[in-house]
Protein backbone atom coordinates (compact mmCIF):
# COMPACT_ATOMS: atom_id res chain seq x y z
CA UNK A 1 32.98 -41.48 -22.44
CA UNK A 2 34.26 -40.49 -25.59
CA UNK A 3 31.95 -39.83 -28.91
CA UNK A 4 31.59 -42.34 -31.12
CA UNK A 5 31.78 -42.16 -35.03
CA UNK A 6 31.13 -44.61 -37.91
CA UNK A 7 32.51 -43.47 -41.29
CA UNK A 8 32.17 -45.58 -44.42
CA UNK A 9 35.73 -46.15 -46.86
CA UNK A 10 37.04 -47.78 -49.12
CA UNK A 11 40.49 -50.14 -48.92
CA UNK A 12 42.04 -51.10 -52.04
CA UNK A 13 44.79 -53.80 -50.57
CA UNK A 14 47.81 -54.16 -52.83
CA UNK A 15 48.66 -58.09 -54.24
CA UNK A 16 50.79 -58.39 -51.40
CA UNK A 17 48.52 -57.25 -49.00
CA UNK A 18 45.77 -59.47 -49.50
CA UNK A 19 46.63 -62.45 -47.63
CA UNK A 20 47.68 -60.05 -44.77
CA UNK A 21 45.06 -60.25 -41.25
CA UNK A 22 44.69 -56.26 -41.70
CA UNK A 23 40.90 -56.10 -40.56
CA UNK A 24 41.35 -58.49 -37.65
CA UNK A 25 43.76 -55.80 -36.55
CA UNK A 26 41.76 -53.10 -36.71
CA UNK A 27 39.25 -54.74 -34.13
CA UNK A 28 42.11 -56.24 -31.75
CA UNK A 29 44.92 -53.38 -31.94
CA UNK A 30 42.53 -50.58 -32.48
CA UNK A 31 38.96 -51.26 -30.88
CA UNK A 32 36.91 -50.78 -34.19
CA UNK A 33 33.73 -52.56 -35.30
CA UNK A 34 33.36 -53.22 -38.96
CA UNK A 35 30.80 -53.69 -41.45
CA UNK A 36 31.93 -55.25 -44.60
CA UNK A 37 29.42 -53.61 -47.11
CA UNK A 38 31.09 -54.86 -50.20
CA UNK A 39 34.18 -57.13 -50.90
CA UNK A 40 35.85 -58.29 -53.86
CA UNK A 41 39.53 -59.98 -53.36
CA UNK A 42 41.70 -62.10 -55.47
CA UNK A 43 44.30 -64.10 -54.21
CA UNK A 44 47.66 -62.59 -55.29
CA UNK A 45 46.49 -60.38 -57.27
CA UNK A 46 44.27 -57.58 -55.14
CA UNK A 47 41.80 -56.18 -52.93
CA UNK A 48 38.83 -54.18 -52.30
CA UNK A 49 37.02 -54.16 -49.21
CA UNK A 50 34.47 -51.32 -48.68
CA UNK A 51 33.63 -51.05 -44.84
CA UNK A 52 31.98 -48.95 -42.75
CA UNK A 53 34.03 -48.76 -39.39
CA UNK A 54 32.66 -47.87 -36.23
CA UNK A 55 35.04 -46.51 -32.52
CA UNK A 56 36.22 -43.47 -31.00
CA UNK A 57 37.72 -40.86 -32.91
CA UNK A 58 41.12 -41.63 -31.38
CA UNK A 59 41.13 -45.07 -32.51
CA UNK A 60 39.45 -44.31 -35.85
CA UNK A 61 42.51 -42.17 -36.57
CA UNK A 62 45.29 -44.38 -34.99
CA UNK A 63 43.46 -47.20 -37.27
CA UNK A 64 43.94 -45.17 -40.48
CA UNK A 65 47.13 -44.32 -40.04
CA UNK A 66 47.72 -48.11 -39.10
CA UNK A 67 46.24 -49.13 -42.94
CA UNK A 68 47.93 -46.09 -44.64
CA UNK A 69 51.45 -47.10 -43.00
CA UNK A 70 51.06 -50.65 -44.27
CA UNK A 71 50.13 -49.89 -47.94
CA UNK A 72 46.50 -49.79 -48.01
CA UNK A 73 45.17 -46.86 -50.14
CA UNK A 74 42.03 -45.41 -48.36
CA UNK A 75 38.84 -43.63 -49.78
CA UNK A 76 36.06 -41.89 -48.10
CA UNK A 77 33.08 -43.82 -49.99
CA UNK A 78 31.04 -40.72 -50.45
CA UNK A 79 33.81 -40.36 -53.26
CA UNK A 80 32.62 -42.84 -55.17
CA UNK A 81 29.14 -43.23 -55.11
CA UNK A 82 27.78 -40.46 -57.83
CA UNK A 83 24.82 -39.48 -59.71
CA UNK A 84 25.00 -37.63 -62.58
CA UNK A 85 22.21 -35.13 -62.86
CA UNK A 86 22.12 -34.73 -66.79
CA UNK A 87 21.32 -38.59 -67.14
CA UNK A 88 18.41 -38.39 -64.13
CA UNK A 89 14.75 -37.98 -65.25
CA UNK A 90 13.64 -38.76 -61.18
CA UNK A 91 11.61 -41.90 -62.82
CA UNK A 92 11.89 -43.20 -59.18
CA UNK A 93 13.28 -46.60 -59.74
CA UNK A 94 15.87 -46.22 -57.73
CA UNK A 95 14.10 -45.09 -54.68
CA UNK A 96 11.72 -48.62 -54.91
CA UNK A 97 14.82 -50.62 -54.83
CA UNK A 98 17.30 -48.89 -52.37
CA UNK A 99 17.19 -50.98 -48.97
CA UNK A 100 18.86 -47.82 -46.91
CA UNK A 101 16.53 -45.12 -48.23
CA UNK A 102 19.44 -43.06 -49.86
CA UNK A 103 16.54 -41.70 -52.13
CA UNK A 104 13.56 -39.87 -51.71
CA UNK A 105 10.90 -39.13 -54.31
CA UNK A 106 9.26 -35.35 -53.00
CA UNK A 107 5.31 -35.80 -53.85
CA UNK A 108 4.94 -32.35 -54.24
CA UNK A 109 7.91 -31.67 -57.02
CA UNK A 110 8.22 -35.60 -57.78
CA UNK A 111 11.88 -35.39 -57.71
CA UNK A 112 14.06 -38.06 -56.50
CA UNK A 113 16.72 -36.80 -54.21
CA UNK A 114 19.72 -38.84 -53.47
CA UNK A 115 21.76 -38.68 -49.86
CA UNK A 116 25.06 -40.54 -50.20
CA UNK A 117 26.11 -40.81 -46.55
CA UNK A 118 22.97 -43.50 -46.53
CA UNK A 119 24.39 -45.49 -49.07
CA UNK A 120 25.90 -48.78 -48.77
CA UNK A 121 27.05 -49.49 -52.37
CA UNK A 122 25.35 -52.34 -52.64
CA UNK A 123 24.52 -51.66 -56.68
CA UNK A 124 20.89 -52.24 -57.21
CA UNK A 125 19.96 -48.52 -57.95
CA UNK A 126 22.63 -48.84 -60.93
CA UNK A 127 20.85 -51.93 -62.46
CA UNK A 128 17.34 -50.59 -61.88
CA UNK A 129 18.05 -46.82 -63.47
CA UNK A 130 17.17 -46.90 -66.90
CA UNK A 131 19.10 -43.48 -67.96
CA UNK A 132 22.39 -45.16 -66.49
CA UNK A 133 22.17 -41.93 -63.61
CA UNK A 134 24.03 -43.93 -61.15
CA UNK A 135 27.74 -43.70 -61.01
CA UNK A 136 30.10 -46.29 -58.84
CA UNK A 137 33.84 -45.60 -59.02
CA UNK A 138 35.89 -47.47 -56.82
């Protein structure tokens, strides 16, 4: 059986892109599972869908090279989830709010340490930091 791998991106669907089945197809063409973790699209205009996607490595790759082919401009989310360690004073707020336990506060040091691969981009750190440490660039 081959080894599984989920990997969490970003799709930015060009205005005529977004009335376009593209994520159906990635399930029926390709065998992928999807988990929409954020989504923001406006008819005619454009899209951004950040998923995390879930199937073999072969069908991962034949699945990105399906969206790239058609237009859609792919980012690895990692990319765009930031935290800018000037602004941090490890107050902590973020890790009380996080639901995936991206951050950890260390009792001994009390620093907060943040681990991007667990986040979802679901925004609540940024609203609950008060020095504005959390970055989201999509």
């Amino acid at each position: 059986m081959a080894a599984m791998v989920s990997k969490r991106i970003v799709l930015r669907f060009p205005r005529r892109l977004v009335d376009r089945p593209i994520v159906s197809r990635l399930v029926r063409d390709y065998n992928l599972d999807f988990n929409i973790l954020k989504a923001s699209v406006t008819p005619d205009e454009e899209g951004l869908l950040v998923l995390e996607l879930t199937g073999t490595q072969k069908d991962y790759d034949k699945g990105i090279l399906f969206l790239t082919e058609t237009g859609v401009n792919i980012q690895a989310l990692s990319q765009d989830v930031t935290r800018n360690e000037e602004r941090c004073t490890s107050c902590g707020a973020c890790v009380t709010i996080c639901p995936t336990g991206a951050f950890t506060l260390d009792p001994a040091t009390r620093q907060v340490y943040f681990v991007n691969e667990k986040c979802m981009a679901c925004e609540l750190c940024i609203m609950a930091c008060p020095p504005r440490a959390m970055e989201l660039h999509f």
